[in-house]
C-alpha atoms as a PDB file:
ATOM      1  CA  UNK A   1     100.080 123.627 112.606  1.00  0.00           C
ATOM      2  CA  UNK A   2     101.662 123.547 109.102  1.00  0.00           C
ATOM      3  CA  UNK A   3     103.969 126.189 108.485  1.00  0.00           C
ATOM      4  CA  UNK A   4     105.801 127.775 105.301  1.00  0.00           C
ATOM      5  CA  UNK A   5     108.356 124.702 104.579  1.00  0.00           C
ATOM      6  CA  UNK A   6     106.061 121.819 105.026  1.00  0.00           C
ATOM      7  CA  UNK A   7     103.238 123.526 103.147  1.00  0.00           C
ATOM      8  CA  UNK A   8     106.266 124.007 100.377  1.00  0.00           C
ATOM      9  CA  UNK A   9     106.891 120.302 100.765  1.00  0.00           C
ATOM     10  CA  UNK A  10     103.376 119.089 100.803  1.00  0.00           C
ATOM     11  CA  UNK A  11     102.796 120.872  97.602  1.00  0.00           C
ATOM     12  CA  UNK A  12     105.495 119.465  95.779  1.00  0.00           C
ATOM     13  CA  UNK A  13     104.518 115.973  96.735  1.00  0.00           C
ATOM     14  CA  UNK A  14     100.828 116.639  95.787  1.00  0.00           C
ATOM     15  CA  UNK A  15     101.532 117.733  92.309  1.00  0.00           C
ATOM     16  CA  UNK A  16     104.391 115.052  91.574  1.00  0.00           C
ATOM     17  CA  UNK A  17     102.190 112.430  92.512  1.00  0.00           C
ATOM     18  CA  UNK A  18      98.490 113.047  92.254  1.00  0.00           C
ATOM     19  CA  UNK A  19      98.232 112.047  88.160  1.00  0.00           C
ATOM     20  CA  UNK A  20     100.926 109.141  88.397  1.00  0.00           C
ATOM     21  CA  UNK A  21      99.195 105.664  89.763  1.00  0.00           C
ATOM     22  CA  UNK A  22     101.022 106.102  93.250  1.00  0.00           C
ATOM     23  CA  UNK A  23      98.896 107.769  95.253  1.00  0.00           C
ATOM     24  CA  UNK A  24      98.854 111.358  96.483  1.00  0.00           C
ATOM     25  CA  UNK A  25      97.109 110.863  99.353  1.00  0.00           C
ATOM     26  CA  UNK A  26      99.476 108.723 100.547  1.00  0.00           C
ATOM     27  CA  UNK A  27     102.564 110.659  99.729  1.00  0.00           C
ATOM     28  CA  UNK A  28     101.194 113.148 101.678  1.00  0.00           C
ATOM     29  CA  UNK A  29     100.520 110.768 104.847  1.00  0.00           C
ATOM     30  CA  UNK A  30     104.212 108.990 104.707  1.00  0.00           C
ATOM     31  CA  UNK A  31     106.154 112.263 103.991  1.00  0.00           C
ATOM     32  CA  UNK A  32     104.405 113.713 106.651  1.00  0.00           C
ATOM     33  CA  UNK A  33     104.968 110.772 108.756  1.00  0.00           C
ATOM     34  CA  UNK A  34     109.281 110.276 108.421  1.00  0.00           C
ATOM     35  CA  UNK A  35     109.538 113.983 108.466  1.00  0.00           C
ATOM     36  CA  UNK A  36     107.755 114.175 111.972  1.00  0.00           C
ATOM     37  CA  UNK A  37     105.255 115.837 110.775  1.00  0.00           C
ATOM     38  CA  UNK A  38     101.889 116.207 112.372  1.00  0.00           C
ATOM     39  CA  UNK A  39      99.256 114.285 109.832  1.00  0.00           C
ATOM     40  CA  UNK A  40      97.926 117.317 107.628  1.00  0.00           C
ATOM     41  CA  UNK A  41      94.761 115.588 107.876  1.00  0.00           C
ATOM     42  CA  UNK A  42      91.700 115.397 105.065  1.00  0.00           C
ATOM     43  CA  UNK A  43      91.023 118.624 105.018  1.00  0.00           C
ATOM     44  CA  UNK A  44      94.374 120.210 103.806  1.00  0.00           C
ATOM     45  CA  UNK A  45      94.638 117.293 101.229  1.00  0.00           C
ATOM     46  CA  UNK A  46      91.428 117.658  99.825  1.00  0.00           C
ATOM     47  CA  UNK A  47      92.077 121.337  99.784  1.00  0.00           C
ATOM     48  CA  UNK A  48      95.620 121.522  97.897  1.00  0.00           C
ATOM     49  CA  UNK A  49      94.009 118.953  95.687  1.00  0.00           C
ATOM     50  CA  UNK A  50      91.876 122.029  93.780  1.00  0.00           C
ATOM     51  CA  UNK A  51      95.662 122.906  92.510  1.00  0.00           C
ATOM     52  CA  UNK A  52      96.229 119.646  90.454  1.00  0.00           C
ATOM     53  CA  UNK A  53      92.750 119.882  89.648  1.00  0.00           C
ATOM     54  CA  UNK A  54      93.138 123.125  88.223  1.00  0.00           C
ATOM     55  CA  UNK A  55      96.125 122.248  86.330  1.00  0.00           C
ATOM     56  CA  UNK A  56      93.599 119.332  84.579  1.00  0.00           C
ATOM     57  CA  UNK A  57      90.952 122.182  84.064  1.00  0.00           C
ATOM     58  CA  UNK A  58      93.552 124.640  81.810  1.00  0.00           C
ATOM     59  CA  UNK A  59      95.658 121.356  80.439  1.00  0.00           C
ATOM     60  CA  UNK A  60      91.838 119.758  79.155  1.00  0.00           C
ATOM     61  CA  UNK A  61      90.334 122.816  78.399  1.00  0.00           C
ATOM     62  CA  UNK A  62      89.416 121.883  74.986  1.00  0.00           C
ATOM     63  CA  UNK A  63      88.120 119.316  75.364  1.00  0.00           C
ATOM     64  CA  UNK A  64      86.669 120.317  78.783  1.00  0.00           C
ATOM     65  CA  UNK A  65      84.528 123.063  76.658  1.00  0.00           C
ATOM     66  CA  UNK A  66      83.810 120.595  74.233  1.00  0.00           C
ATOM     67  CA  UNK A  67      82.342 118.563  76.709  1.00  0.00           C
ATOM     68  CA  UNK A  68      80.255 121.123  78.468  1.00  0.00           C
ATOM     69  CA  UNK A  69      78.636 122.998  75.909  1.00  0.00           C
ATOM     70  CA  UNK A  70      78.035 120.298  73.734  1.00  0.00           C
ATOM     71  CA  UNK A  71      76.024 118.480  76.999  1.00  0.00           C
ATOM     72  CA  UNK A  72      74.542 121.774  77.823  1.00  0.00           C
ATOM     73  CA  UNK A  73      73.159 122.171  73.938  1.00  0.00           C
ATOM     74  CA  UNK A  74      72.027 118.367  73.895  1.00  0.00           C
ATOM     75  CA  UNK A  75      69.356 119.132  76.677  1.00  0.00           C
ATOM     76  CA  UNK A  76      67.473 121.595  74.328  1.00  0.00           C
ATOM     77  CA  UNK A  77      68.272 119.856  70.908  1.00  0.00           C
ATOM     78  CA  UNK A  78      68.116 115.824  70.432  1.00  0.00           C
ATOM     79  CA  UNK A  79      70.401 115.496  67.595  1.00  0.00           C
ATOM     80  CA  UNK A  80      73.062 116.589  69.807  1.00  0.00           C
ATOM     81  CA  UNK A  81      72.297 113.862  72.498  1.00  0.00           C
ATOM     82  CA  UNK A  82      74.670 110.849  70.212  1.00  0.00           C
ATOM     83  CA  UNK A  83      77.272 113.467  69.896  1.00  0.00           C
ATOM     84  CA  UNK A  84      80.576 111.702  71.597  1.00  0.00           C
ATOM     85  CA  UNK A  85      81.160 114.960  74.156  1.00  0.00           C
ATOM     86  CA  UNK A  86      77.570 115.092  74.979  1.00  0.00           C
ATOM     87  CA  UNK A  87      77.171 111.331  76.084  1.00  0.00           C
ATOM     88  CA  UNK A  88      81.021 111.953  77.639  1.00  0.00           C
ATOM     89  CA  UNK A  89      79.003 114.792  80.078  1.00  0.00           C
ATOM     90  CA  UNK A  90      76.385 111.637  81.141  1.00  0.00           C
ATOM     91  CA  UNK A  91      79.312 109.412  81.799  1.00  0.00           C
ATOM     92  CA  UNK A  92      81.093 111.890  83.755  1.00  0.00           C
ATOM     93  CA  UNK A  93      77.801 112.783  85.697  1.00  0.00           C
ATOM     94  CA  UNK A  94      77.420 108.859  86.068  1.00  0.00           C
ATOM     95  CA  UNK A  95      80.594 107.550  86.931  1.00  0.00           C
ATOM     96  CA  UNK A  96      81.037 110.590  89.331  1.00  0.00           C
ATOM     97  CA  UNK A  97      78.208 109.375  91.359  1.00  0.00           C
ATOM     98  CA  UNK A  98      79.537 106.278  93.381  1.00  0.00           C
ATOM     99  CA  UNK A  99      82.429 108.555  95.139  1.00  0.00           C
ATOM    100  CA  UNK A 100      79.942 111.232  96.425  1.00  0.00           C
ATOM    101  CA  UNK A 101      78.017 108.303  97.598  1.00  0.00           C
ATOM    102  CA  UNK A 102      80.387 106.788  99.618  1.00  0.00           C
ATOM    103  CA  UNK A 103      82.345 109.811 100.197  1.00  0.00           C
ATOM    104  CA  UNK A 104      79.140 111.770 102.591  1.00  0.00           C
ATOM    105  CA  UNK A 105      78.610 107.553 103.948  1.00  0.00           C
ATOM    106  CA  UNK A 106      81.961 107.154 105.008  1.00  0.00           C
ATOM    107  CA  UNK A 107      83.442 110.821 105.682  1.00  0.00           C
ATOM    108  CA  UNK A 108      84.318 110.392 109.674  1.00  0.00           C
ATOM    109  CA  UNK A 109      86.125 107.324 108.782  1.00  0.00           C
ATOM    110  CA  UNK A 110      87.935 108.981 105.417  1.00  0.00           C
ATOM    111  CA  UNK A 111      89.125 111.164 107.750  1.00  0.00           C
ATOM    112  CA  UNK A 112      90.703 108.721 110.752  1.00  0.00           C
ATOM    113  CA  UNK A 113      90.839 105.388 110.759  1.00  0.00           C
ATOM    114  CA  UNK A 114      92.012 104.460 106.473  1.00  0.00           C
ATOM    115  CA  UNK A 115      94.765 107.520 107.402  1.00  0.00           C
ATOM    116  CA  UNK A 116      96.442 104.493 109.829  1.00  0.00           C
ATOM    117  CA  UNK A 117      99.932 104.344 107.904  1.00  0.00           C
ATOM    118  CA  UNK A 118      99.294 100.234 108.120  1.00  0.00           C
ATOM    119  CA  UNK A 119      96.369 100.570 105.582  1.00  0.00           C
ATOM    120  CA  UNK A 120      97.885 103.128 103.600  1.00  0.00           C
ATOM    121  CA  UNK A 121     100.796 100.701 103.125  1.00  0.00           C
ATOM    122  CA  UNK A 122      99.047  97.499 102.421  1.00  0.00           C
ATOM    123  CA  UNK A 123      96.842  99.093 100.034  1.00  0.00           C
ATOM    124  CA  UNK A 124     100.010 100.525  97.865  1.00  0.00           C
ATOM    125  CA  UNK A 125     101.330  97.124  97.668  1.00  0.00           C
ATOM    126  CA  UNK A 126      98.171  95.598  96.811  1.00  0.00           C
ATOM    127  CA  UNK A 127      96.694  97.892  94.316  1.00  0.00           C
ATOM    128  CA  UNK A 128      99.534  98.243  92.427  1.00  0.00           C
ATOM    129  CA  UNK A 129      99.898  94.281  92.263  1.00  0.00           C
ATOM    130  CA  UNK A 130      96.129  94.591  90.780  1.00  0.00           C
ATOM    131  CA  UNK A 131      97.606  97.654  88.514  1.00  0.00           C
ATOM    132  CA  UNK A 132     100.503  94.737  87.490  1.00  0.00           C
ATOM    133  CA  UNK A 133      97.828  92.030  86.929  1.00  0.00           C
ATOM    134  CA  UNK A 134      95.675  95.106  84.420  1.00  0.00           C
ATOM    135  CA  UNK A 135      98.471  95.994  82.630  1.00  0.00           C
ATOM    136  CA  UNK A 136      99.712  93.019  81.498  1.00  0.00           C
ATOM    137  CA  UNK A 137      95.975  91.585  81.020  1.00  0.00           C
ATOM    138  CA  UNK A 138      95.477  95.012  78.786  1.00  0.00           C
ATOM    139  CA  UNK A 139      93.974  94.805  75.346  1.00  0.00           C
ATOM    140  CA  UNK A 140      94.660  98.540  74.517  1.00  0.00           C
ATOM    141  CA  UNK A 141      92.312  98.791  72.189  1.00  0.00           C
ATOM    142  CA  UNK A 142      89.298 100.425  73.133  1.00  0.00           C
ATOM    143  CA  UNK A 143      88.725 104.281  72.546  1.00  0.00           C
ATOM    144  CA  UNK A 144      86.476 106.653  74.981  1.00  0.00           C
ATOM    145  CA  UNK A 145      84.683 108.262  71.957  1.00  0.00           C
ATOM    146  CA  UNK A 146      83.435 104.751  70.728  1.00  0.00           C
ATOM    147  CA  UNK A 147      83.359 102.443  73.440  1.00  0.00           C
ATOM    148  CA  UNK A 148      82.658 104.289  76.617  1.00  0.00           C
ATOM    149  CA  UNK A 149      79.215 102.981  77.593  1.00  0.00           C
ATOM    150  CA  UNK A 150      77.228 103.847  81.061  1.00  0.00           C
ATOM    151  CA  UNK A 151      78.287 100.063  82.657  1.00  0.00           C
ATOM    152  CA  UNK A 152      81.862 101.068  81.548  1.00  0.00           C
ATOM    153  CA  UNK A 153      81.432 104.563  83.168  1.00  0.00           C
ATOM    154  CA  UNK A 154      80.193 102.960  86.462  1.00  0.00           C
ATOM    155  CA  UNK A 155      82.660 100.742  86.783  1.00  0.00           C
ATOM    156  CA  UNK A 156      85.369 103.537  86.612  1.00  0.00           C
ATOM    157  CA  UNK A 157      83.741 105.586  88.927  1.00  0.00           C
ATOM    158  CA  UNK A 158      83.650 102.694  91.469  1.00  0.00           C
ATOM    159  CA  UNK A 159      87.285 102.199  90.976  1.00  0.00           C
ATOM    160  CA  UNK A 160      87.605 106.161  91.530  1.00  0.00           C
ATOM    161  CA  UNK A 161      85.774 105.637  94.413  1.00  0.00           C
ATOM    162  CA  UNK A 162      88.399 103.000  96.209  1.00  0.00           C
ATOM    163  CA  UNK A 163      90.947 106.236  95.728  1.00  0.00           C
ATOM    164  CA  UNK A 164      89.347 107.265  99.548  1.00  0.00           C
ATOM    165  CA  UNK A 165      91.536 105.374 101.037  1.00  0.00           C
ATOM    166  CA  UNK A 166      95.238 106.744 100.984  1.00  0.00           C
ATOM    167  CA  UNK A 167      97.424 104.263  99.061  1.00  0.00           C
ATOM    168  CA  UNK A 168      94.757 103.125  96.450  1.00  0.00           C
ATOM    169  CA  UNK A 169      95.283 105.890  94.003  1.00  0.00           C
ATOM    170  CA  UNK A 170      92.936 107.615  92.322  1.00  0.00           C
ATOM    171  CA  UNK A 171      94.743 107.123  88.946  1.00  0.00           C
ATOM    172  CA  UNK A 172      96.139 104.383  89.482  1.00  0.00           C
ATOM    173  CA  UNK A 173      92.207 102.634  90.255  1.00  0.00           C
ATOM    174  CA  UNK A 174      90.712 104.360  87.298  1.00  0.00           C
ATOM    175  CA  UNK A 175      93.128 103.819  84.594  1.00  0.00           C
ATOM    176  CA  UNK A 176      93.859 100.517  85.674  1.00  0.00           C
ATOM    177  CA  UNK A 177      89.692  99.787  85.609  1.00  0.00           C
ATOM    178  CA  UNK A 178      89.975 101.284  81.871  1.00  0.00           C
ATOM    179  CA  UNK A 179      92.603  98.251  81.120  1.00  0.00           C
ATOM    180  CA  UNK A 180      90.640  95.496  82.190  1.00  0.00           C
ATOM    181  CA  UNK A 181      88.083  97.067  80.432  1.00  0.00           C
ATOM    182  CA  UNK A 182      90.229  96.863  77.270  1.00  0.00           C
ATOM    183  CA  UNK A 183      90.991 100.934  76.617  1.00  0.00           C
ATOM    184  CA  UNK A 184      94.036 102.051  75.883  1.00  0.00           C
ATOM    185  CA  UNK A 185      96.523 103.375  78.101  1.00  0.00           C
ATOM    186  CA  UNK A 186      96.133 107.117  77.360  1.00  0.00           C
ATOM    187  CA  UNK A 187      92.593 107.175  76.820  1.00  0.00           C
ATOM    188  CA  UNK A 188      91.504 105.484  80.071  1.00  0.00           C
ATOM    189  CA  UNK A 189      93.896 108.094  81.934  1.00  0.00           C
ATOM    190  CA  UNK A 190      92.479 110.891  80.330  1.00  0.00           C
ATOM    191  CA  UNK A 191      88.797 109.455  81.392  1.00  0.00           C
ATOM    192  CA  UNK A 192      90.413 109.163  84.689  1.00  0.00           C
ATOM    193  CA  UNK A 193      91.580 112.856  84.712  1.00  0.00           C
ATOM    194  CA  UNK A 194      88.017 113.821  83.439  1.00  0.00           C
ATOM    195  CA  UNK A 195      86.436 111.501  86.082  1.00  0.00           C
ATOM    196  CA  UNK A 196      88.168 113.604  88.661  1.00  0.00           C
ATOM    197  CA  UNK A 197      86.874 116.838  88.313  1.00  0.00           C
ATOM    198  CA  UNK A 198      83.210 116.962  89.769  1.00  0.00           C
ATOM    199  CA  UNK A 199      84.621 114.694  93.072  1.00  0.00           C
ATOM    200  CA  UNK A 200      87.825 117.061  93.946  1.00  0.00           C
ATOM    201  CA  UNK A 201      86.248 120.434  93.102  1.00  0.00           C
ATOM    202  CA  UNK A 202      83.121 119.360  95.382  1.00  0.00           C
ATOM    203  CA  UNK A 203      85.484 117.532  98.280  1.00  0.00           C
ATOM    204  CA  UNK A 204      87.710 120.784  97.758  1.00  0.00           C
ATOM    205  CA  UNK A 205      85.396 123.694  98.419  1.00  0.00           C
ATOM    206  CA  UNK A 206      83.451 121.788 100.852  1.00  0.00           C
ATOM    207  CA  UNK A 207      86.914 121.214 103.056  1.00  0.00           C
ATOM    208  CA  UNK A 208      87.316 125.195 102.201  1.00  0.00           C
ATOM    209  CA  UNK A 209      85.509 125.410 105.309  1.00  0.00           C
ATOM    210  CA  UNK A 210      87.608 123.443 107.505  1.00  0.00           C
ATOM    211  CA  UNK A 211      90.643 125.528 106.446  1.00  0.00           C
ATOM    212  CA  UNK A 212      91.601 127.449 109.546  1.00  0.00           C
ATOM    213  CA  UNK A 213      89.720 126.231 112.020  1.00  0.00           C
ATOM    214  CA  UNK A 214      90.550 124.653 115.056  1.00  0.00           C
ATOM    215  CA  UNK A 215      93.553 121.906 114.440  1.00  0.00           C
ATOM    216  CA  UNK A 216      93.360 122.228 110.677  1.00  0.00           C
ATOM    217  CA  UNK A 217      96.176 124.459 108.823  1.00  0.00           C
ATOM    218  CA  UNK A 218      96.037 127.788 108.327  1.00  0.00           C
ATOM    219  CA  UNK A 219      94.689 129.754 104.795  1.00  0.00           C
ATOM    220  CA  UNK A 220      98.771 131.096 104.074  1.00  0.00           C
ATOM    221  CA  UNK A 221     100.565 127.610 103.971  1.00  0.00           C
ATOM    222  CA  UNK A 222      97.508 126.025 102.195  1.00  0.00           C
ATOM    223  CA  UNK A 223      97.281 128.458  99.548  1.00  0.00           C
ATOM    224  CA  UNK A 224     101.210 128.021  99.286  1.00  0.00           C
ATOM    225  CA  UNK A 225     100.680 124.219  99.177  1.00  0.00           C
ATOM    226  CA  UNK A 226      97.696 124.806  96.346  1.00  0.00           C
ATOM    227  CA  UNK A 227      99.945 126.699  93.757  1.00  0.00           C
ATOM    228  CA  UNK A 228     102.486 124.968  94.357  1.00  0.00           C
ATOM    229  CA  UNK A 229     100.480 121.393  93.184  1.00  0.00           C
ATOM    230  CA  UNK A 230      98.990 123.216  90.278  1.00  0.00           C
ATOM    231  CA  UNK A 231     102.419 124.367  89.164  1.00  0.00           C
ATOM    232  CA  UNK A 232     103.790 121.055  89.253  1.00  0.00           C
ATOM    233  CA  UNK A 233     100.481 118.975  88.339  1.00  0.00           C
ATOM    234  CA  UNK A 234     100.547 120.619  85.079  1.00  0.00           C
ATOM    235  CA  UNK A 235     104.165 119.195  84.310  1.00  0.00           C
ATOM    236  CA  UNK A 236     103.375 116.031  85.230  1.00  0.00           C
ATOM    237  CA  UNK A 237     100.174 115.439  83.397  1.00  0.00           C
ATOM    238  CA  UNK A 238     102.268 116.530  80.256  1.00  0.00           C
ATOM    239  CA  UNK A 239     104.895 114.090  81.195  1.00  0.00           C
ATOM    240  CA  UNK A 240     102.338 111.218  82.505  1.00  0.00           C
ATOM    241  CA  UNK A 241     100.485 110.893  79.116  1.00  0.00           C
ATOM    242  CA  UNK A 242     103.541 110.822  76.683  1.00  0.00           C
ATOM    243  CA  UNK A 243     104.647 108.211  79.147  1.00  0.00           C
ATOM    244  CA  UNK A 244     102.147 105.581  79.038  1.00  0.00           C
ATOM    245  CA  UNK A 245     101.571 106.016  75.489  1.00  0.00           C
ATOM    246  CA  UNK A 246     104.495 104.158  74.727  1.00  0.00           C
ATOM    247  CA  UNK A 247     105.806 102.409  78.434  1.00  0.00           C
ATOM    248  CA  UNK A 248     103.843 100.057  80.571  1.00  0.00           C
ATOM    249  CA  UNK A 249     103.095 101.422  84.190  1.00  0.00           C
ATOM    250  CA  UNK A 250     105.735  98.743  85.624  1.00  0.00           C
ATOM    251  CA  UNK A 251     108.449 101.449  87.511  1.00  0.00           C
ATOM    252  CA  UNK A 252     105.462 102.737  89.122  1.00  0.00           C
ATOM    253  CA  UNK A 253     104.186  99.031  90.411  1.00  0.00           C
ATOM    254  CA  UNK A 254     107.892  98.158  91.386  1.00  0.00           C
ATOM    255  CA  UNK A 255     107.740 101.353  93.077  1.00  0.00           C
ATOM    256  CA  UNK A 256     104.437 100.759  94.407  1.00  0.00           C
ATOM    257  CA  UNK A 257     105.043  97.737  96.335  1.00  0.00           C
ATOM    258  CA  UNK A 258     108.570  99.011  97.968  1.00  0.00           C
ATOM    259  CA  UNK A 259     106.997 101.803  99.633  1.00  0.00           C
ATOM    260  CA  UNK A 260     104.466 100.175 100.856  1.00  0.00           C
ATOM    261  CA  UNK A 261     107.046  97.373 102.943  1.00  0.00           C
ATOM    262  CA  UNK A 262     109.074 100.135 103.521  1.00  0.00           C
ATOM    263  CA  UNK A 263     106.214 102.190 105.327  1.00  0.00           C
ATOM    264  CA  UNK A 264     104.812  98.949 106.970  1.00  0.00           C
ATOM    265  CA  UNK A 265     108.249  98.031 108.307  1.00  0.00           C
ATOM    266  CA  UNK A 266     109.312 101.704 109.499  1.00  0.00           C
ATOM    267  CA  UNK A 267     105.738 101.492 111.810  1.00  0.00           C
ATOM    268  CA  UNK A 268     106.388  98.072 112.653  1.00  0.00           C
ATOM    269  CA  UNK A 269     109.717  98.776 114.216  1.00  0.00           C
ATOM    270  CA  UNK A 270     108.526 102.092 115.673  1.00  0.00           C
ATOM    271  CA  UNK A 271     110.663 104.173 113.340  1.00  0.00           C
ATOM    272  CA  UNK A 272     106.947 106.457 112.539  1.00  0.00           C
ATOM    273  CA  UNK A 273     103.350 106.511 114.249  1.00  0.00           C
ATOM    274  CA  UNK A 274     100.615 104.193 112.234  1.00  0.00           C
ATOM    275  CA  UNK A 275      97.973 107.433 113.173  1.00  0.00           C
END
């Protein structure tokens, strides 16, 4: 069972790493892991989750609004339906559609066998070699309020989808999509951020009920670990988008690909359980 400290911990890690391309989920399986920790499991992940996603709700909330009642308006009046937020709500809708797919297809094995520390650290080697490959292949040029189209929407949401397996990253796949799809930096992570919000609020209440029941952890340290994310989420999507504006994502690749030998290596020699 998780208790006060480790829910502490957890927390941090969540909201330092959910919005940078490294992979939260991970983080949260190999800090676990060389603490000798008991795997926090799906549940408790998806769960503290609602805290960085809350930090994106207040951070956005312009726009957010925008977005919402502009969609909402464009149902009952046509000239609104060209409007850049209202076709923005269609995208979201859209591109949130392959995760909740695959999501409900694949849930028993979300939630056991891509949580083996082996997968988690091949895939943050090899998605943040793909993340290298879209960065420097980048045009940075497209914008979301011109050039986001529903193929373009689909194909993020696929990439967002990938982000079920620990060590993919969920910002990491979607931003890096937006790059080979020629967006700039900021604006593909802000799609990315946007992206996010229908698949973690519905993974997040829908683990709500797991929360204290039978080997998953307790309400007290999971509410600890939740406002403890949002806390620190909202920092670091401040810090994340001033970042890229300017910097390529390379410290995070370079980063990327040592954690992932390091984790493989520590399981191959027996230093931490692969499950």
């Amino acid at each position: 069972m998780i208790g006060w400290f480790e829910a502490l911990v957890l927390g941090l890690v969540q909201g330092l790493t959910e919005f940078l391309p490294i992979s939260s989920s991970a983080h949260i399986r190999v800090v676990s892991a060389f603490f000798g920790w008991k795997d926090p499991g799906a549940a408790f992940t998806a769960v503290i989750q609602l805290g960085t996603e809350t930090a994106v709700l207040i951070y956005f909330r312009k726009r957010i609004w925008d977005i919402i009642s502009t969609w909402t308006r464009s149902l009952f009046n046509p000239g609104l339906r060209q409007e850049p937020a209202a076709r923005m709500g269609w995208y979201v809708i859209a591109g949130s559609i392959p995760i909740g797919v695959l999501g409900l297809a694949f849930k028993d094995e979300i939630e056991t066998t891509v949580r083996d520390l082996r997968l988690v650290g091949g895939c943050l080697i090899v998605f943040g070699l793909l993340l290298w490959v879209a960065d420097r292949m980048a045009r940075n040029e497209l914008t979301l309020d011109k050039n986001l189209n529903l193929p373009h929407a689909l194909t993020y949401g696929l990439a967002q989808a990938l982000a079920l397996i620990p060590g993919v990253s969920r910002s990491g796949g979607t931003t890096g999509a937006g790059l080979l799809l020629g967006y700039r930096r900021e604006e593909a992570a802000e799609y990315s951020f946007l992206l996010a919000i229908p698949a973690v609020l519905m993974s997040g209440v829908l683990e709500l009920f797991q929360i204290g029941v039978g080997e998953v952890p307790a309400w007290g340290p999971t509410i600890l670990a939740t406002l403890v994310s949002f806390a620190v989420g909202y920092a670091a999507i401040a810090w994340f988008l001033r970042y890229i504006s300017t910097h390529r994502f390379t410290p995070f690749i370079v980063y990327r690909v040592i954690l992932g030998a390091v984790v493989i290596a520590a399981v191959g020699f027996g230093i931490i359980p692969a499950n």
